[in-house]
C-alpha atoms as a PDB file:
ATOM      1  CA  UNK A   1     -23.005  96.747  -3.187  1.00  0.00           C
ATOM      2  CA  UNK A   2     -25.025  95.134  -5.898  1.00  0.00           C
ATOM      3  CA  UNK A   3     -26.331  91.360  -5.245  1.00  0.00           C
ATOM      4  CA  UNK A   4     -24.031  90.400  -7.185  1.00  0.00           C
ATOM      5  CA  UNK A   5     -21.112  91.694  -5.858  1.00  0.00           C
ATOM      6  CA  UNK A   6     -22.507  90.788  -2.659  1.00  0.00           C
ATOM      7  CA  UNK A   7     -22.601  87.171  -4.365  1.00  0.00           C
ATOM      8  CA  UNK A   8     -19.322  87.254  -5.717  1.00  0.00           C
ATOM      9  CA  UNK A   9     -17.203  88.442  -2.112  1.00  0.00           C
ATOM     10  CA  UNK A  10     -18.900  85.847  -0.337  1.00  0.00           C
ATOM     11  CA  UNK A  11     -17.545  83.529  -2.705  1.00  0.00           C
ATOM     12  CA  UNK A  12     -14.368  84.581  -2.119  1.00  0.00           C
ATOM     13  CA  UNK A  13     -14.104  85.008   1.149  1.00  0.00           C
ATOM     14  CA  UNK A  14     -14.953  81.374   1.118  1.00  0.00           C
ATOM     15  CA  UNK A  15     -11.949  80.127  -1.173  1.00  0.00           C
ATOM     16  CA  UNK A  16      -9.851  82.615   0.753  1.00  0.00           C
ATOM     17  CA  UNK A  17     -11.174  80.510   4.457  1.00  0.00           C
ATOM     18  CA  UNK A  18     -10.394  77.006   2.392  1.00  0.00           C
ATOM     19  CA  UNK A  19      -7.181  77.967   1.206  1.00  0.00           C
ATOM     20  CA  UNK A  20      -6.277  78.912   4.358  1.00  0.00           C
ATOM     21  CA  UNK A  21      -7.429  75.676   5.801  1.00  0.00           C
ATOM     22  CA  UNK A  22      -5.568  73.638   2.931  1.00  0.00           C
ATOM     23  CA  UNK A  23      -2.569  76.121   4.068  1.00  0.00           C
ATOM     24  CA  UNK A  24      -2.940  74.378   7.239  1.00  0.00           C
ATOM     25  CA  UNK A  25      -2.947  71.025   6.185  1.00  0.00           C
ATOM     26  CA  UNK A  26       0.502  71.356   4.365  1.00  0.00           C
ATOM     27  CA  UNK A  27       1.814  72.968   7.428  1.00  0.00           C
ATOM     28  CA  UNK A  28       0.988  70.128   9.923  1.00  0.00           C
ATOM     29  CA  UNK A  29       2.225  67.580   6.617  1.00  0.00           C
ATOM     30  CA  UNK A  30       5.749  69.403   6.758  1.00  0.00           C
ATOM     31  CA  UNK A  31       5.927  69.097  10.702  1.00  0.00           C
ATOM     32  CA  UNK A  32       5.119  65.595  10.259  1.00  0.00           C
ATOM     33  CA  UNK A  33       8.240  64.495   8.052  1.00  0.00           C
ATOM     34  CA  UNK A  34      10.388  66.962  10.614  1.00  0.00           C
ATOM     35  CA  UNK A  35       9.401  64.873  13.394  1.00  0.00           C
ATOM     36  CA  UNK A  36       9.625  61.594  11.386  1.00  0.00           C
ATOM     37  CA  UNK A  37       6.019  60.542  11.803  1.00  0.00           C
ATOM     38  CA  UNK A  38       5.026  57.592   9.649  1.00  0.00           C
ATOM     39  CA  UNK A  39       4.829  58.367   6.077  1.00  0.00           C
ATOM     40  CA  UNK A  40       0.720  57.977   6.552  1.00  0.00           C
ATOM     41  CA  UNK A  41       0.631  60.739   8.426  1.00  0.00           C
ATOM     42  CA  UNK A  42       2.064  63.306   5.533  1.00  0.00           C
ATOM     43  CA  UNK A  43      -0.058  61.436   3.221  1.00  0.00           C
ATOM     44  CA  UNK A  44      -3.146  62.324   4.855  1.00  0.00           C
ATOM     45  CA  UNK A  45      -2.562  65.716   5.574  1.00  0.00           C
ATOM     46  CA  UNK A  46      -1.612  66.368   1.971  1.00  0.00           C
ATOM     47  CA  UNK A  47      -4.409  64.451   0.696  1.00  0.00           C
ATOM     48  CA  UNK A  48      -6.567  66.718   2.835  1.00  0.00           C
ATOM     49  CA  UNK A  49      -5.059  70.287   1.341  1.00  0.00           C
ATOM     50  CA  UNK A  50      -5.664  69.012  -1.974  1.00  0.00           C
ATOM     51  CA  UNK A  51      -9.311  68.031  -1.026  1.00  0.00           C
ATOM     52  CA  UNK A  52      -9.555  71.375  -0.215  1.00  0.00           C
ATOM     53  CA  UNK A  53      -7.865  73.298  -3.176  1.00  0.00           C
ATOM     54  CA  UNK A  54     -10.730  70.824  -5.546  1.00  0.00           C
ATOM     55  CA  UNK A  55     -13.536  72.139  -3.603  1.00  0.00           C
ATOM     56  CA  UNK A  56     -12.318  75.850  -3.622  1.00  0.00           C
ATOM     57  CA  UNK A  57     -12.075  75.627  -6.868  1.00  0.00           C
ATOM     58  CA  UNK A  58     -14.477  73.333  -8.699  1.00  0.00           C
ATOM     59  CA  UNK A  59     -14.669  75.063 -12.359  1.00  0.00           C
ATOM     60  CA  UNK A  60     -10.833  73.841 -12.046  1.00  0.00           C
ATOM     61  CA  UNK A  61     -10.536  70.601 -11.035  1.00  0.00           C
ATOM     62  CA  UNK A  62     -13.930  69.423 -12.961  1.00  0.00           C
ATOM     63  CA  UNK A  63     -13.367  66.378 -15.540  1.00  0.00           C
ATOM     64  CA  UNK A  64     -13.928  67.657 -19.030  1.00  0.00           C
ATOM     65  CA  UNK A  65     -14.971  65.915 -21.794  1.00  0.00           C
ATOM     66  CA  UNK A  66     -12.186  66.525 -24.401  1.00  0.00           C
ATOM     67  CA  UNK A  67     -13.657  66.514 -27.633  1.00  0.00           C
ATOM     68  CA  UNK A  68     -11.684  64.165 -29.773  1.00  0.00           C
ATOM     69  CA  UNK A  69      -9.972  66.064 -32.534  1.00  0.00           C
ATOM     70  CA  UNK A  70     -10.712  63.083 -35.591  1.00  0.00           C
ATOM     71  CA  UNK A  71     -13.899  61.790 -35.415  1.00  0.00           C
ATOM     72  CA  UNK A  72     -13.632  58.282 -36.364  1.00  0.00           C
ATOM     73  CA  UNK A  73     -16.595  57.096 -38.946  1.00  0.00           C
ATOM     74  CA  UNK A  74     -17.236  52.925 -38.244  1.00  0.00           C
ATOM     75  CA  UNK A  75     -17.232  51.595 -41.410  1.00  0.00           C
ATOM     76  CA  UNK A  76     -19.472  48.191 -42.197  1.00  0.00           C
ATOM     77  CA  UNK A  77     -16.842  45.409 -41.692  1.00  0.00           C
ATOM     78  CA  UNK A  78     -17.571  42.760 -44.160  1.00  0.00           C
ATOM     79  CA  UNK A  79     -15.026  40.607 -44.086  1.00  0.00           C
ATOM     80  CA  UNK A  80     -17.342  37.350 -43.523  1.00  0.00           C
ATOM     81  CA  UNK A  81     -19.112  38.095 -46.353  1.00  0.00           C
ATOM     82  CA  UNK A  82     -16.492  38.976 -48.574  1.00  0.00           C
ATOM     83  CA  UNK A  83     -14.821  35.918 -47.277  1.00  0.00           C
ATOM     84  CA  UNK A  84     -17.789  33.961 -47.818  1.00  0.00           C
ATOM     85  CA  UNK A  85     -18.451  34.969 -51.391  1.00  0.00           C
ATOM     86  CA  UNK A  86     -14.695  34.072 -52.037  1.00  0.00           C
ATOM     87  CA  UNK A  87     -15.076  30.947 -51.179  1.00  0.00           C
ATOM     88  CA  UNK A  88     -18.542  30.360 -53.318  1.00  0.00           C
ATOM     89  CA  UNK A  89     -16.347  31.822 -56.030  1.00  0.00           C
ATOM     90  CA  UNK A  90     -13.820  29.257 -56.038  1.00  0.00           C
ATOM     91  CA  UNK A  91     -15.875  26.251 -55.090  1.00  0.00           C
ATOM     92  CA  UNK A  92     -18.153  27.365 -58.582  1.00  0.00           C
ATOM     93  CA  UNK A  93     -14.921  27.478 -60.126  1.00  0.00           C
ATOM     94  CA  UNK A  94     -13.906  24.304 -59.204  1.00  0.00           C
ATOM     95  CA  UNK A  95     -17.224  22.732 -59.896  1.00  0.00           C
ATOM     96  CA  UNK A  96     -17.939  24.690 -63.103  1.00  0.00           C
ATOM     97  CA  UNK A  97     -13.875  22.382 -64.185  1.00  0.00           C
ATOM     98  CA  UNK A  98     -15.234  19.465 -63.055  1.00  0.00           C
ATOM     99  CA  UNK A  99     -18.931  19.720 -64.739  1.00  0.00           C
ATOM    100  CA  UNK A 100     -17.563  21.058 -68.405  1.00  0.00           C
ATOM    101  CA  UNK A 101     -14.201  18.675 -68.436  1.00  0.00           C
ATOM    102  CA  UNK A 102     -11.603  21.274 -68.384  1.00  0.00           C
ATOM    103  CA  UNK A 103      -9.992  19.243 -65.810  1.00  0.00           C
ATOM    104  CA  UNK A 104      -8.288  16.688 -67.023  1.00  0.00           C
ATOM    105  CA  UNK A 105     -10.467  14.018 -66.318  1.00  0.00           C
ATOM    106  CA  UNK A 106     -10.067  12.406 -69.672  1.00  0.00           C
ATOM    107  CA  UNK A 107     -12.413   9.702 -69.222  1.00  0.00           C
ATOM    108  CA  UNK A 108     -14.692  11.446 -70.880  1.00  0.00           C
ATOM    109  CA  UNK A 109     -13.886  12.311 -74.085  1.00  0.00           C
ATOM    110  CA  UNK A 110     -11.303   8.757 -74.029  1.00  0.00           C
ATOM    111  CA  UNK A 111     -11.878   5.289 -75.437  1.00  0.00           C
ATOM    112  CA  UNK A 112     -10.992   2.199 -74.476  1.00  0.00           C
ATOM    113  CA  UNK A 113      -8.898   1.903 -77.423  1.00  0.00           C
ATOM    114  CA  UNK A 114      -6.940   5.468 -76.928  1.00  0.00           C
ATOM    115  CA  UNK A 115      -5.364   3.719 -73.273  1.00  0.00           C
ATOM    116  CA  UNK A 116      -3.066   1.759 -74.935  1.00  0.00           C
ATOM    117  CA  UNK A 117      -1.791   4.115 -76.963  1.00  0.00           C
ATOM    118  CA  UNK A 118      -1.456   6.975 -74.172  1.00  0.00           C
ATOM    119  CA  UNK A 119       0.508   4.573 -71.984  1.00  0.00           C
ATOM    120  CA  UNK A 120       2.695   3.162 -74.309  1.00  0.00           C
ATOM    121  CA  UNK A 121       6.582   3.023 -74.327  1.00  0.00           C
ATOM    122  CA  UNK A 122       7.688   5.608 -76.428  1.00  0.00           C
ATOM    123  CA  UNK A 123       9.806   3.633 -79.516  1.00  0.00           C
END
């Protein structure tokens, strides 16, 4: 045999020896909930096959990576400075009324003697 092959039924010999041990372990699991031994008992003799399955076959039971299928892009958030900027806006709006009279504020552009006439009783 090559080294290889050589390589390759020594590896399997192996699984075949911790199979057979994990066979074992499920065995003395089911004879432990025949004889109603505490549920501990089965529990540990279970977790032991499966301990043994893992290591007899590791390409198996190793955690992979899954590649996610969308790759999400982060995007810039600006919401403070759009927020920011919104408010600027409207307090320049507000001043720009108050500076250039659009407001209402007719004390400007009002005499003394236009009051009277403004707040008098219509006839």
């Amino acid at each position: 045999m090559t080294p290889a092959e050589l390589e390759r039924h020594a590896d399997l010999i192996r699984r075949a020896k911790i199979l057979s041990a994990a066979s074992q372990e499920y065995f003395k699991a089911a004879q432990a909930i025949e004889m109603g031994d505490p549920e501990e008992s089965s529990y540990h003799h279970t977790k032991s096959a499966k301990k043994s399955i893992e290591d007899a076959f590791p390409e198996v039971f190793q955690l992979r990576h899954a590649t996610p299928r969308y790759q999400i892009k982060e995007e810039n958030d600006h919401r403070l400075i759009k927020t920011i900027g919104i408010v600027f806006l409207i307090l320049g709006v507000l001043y720009g009324f108050v500076k250039f009279g659009p407001t209402g504020d007719l004390s400007k552009t009002w005499t003394a003697d236009d009051i009277p006439k403004a707040t008098a009783y219509p006839k």
